[in-house]
Protein backbone atom coordinates (compact mmCIF):
# COMPACT_ATOMS: atom_id res chain seq x y z
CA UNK A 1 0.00 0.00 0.00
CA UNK A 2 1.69 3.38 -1.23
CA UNK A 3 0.60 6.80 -0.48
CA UNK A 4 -0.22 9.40 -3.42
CA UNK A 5 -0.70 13.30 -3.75
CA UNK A 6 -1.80 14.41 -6.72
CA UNK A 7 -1.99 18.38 -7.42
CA UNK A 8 -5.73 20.09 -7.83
CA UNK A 9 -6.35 22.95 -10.08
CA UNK A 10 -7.50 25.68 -8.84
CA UNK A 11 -10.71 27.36 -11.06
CA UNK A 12 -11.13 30.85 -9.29
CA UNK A 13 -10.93 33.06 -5.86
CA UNK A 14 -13.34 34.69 -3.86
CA UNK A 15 -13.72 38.41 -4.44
CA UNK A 16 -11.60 39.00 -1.38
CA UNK A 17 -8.88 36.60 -2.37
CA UNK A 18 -6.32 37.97 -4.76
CA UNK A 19 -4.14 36.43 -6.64
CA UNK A 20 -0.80 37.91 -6.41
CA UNK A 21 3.35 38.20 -6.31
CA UNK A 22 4.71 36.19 -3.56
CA UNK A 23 7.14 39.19 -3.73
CA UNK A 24 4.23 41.72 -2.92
CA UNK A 25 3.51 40.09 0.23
CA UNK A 26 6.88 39.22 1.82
CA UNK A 27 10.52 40.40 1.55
CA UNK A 28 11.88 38.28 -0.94
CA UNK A 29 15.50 37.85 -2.55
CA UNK A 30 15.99 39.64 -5.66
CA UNK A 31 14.58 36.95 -8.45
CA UNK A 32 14.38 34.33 -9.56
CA UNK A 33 12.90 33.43 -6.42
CA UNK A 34 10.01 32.50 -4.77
CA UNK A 35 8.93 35.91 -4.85
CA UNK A 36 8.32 35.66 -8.87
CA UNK A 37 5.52 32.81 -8.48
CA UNK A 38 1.96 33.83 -8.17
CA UNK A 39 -0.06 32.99 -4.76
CA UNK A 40 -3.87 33.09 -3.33
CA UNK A 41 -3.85 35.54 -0.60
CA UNK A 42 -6.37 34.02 1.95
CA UNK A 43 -6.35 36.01 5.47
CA UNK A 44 -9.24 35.54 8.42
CA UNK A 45 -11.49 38.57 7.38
CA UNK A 46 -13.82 37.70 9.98
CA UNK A 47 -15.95 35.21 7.28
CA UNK A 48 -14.88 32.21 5.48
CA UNK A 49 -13.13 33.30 1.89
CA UNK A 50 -11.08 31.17 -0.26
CA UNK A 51 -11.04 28.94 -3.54
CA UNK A 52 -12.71 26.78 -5.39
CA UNK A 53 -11.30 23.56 -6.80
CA UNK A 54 -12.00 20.73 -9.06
CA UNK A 55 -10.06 17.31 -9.13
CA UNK A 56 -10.71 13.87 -10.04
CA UNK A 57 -10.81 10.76 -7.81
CA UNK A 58 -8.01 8.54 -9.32
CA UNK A 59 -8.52 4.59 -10.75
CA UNK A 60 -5.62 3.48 -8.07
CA UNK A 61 -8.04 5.26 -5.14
CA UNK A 62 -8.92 2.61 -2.20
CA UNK A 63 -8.90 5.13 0.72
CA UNK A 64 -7.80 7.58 3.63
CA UNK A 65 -8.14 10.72 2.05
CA UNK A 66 -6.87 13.67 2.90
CA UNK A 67 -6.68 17.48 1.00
CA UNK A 68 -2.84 18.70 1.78
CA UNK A 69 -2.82 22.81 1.81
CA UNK A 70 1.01 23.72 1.33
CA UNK A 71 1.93 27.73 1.37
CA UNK A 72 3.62 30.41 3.18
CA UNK A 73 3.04 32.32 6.05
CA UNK A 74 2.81 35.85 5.73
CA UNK A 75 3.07 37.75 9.16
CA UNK A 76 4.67 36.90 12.47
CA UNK A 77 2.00 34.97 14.29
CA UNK A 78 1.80 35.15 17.93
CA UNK A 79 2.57 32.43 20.66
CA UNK A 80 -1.54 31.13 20.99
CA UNK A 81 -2.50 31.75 16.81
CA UNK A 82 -3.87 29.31 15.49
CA UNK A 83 -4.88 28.98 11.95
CA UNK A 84 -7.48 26.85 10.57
CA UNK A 85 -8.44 25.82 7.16
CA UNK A 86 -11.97 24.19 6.02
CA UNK A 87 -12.97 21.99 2.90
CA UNK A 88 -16.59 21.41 1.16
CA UNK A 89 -17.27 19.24 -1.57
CA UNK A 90 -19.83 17.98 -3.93
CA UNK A 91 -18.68 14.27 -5.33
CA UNK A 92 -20.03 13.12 -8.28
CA UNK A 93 -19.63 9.96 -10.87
CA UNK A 94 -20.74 9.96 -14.40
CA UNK A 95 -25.39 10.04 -14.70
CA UNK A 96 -25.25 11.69 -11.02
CA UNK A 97 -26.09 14.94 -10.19
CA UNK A 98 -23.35 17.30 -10.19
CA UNK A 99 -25.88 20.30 -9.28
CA UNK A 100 -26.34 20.83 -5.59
CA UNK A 101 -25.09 22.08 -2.16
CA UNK A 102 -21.75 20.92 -1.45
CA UNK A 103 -21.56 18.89 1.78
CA UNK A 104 -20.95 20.04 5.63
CA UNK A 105 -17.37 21.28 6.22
CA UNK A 106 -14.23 19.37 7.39
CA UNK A 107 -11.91 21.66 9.24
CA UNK A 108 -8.90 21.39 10.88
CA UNK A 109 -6.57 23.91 13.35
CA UNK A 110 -3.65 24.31 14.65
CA UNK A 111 -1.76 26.69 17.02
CA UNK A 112 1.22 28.02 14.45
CA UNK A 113 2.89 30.33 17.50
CA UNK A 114 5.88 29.48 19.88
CA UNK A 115 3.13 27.80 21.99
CA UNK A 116 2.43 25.49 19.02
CA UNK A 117 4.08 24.42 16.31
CA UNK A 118 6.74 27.88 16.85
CA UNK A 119 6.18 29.02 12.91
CA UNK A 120 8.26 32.38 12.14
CA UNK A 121 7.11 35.46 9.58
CA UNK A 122 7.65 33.91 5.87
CA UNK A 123 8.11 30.07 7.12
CA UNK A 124 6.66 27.51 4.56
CA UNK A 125 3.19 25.78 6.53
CA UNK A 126 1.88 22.41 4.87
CA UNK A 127 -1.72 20.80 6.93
CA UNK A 128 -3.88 18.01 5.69
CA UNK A 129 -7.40 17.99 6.50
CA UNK A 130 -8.43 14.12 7.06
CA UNK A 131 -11.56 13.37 4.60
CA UNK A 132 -14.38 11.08 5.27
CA UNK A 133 -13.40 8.31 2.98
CA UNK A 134 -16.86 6.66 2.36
CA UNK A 135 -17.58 10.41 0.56
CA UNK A 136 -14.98 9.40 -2.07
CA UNK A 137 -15.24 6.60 -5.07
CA UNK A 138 -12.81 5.51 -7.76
CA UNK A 139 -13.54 8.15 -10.71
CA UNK A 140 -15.44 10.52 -8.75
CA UNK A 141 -15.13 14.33 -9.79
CA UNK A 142 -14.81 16.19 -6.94
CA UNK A 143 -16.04 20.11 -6.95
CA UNK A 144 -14.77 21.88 -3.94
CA UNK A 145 -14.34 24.99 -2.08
CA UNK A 146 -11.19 25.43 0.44
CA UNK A 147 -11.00 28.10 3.03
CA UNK A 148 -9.25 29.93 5.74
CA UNK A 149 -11.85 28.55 8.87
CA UNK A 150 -12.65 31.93 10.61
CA UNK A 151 -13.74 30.03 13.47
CA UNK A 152 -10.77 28.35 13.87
CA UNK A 153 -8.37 31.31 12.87
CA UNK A 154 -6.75 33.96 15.12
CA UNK A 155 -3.77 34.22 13.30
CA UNK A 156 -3.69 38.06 11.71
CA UNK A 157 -1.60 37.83 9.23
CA UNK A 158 -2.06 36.19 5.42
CA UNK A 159 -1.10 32.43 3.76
CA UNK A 160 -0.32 32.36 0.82
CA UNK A 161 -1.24 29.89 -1.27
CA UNK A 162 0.42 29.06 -4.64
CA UNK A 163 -1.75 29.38 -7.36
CA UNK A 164 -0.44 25.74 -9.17
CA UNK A 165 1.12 23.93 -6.25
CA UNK A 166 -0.40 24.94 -3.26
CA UNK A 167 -2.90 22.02 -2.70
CA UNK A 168 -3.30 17.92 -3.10
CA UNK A 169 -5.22 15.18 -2.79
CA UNK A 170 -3.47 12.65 -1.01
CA UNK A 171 -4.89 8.83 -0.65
CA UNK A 172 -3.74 5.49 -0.53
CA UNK A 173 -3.95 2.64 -3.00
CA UNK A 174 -4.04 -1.15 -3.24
């Protein structure tokens, strides 16, 4: 039994989610660097904003599924921030109904500070969110909408989430 990430495409932002220069947002080197690639801003703005994604379940799938979110951390948290990220999803197989609400949220948090996991200003942050496997079949097309969890957020400052690398769906096969 291996373990598998594949990379999801991203379709669009929320209005309040730009995408932009990593080099806009931090103090990077003078390029090439990371500053030259383009990122999703997502900050807590008090309500849950983010992107929307669409992937497909692959032919090897047999289960624990989990959506990886990889990025950057812009802004020195402090020692009890936490920062939280939710996922909803509509799954969907060829002659079913693609059209409707996408399912309750799966969230996870984590404090990021010195009391936590003791993240700086401009460190790289990866977190999976564990996915209810029984929601997930072998070809499925999964539409989906990932978010920073304002619940679950008191970190103030922004992650930034690459724009083609910045998230994955990561399973095990047979």
């Amino acid at each position: 039994m291996a373990t598998h990430r594949i990379p999801i495409a991203i379709l669009r932002s929320d209005s309040g989610v730009p995408l932009d220069l990593i080099s806009n947002q931090i103090t990077a080197v003078a390029a090439p660097s990371i500053g030259s690639l383009l990122a999703y801003v997502l900050a807590d703005g008090g309500s849950d904003e983010g992107v929307y994604v669409v992937f497909d379940v692959p032919q090897n799938y047999v289960g624990t599924p989990k959506l990886v979110v990889k990025g950057v951390l812009d802004g020195a948290p402090g020692a009890s921030d936490t920062l939280g990220f939710g996922f909803r999803k509509r799954a969907y197989a060829n002659n079913e109904s693609a059209d409707g609400a996408f399912d309750a949220e799966q969230t996870v948090s984590e404090t990021i500070g010195s009391g936590g996991t003791a993240h700086s200003d401009e460190d790289g942050y990866e977190k999976s969110i564990t996915l209810t496997a029984a929601d997930y079949a072998v070809g499925d097309t999964v539409a989906g909408y990932l978010f920073i969890d304002a619940s679950g957020t008191t970190y103030a400052g922004n992650f930034l989430l690459p724009s083609d690398a910045g998230l994955f769906f990561e399973y095990s096969d047979a």
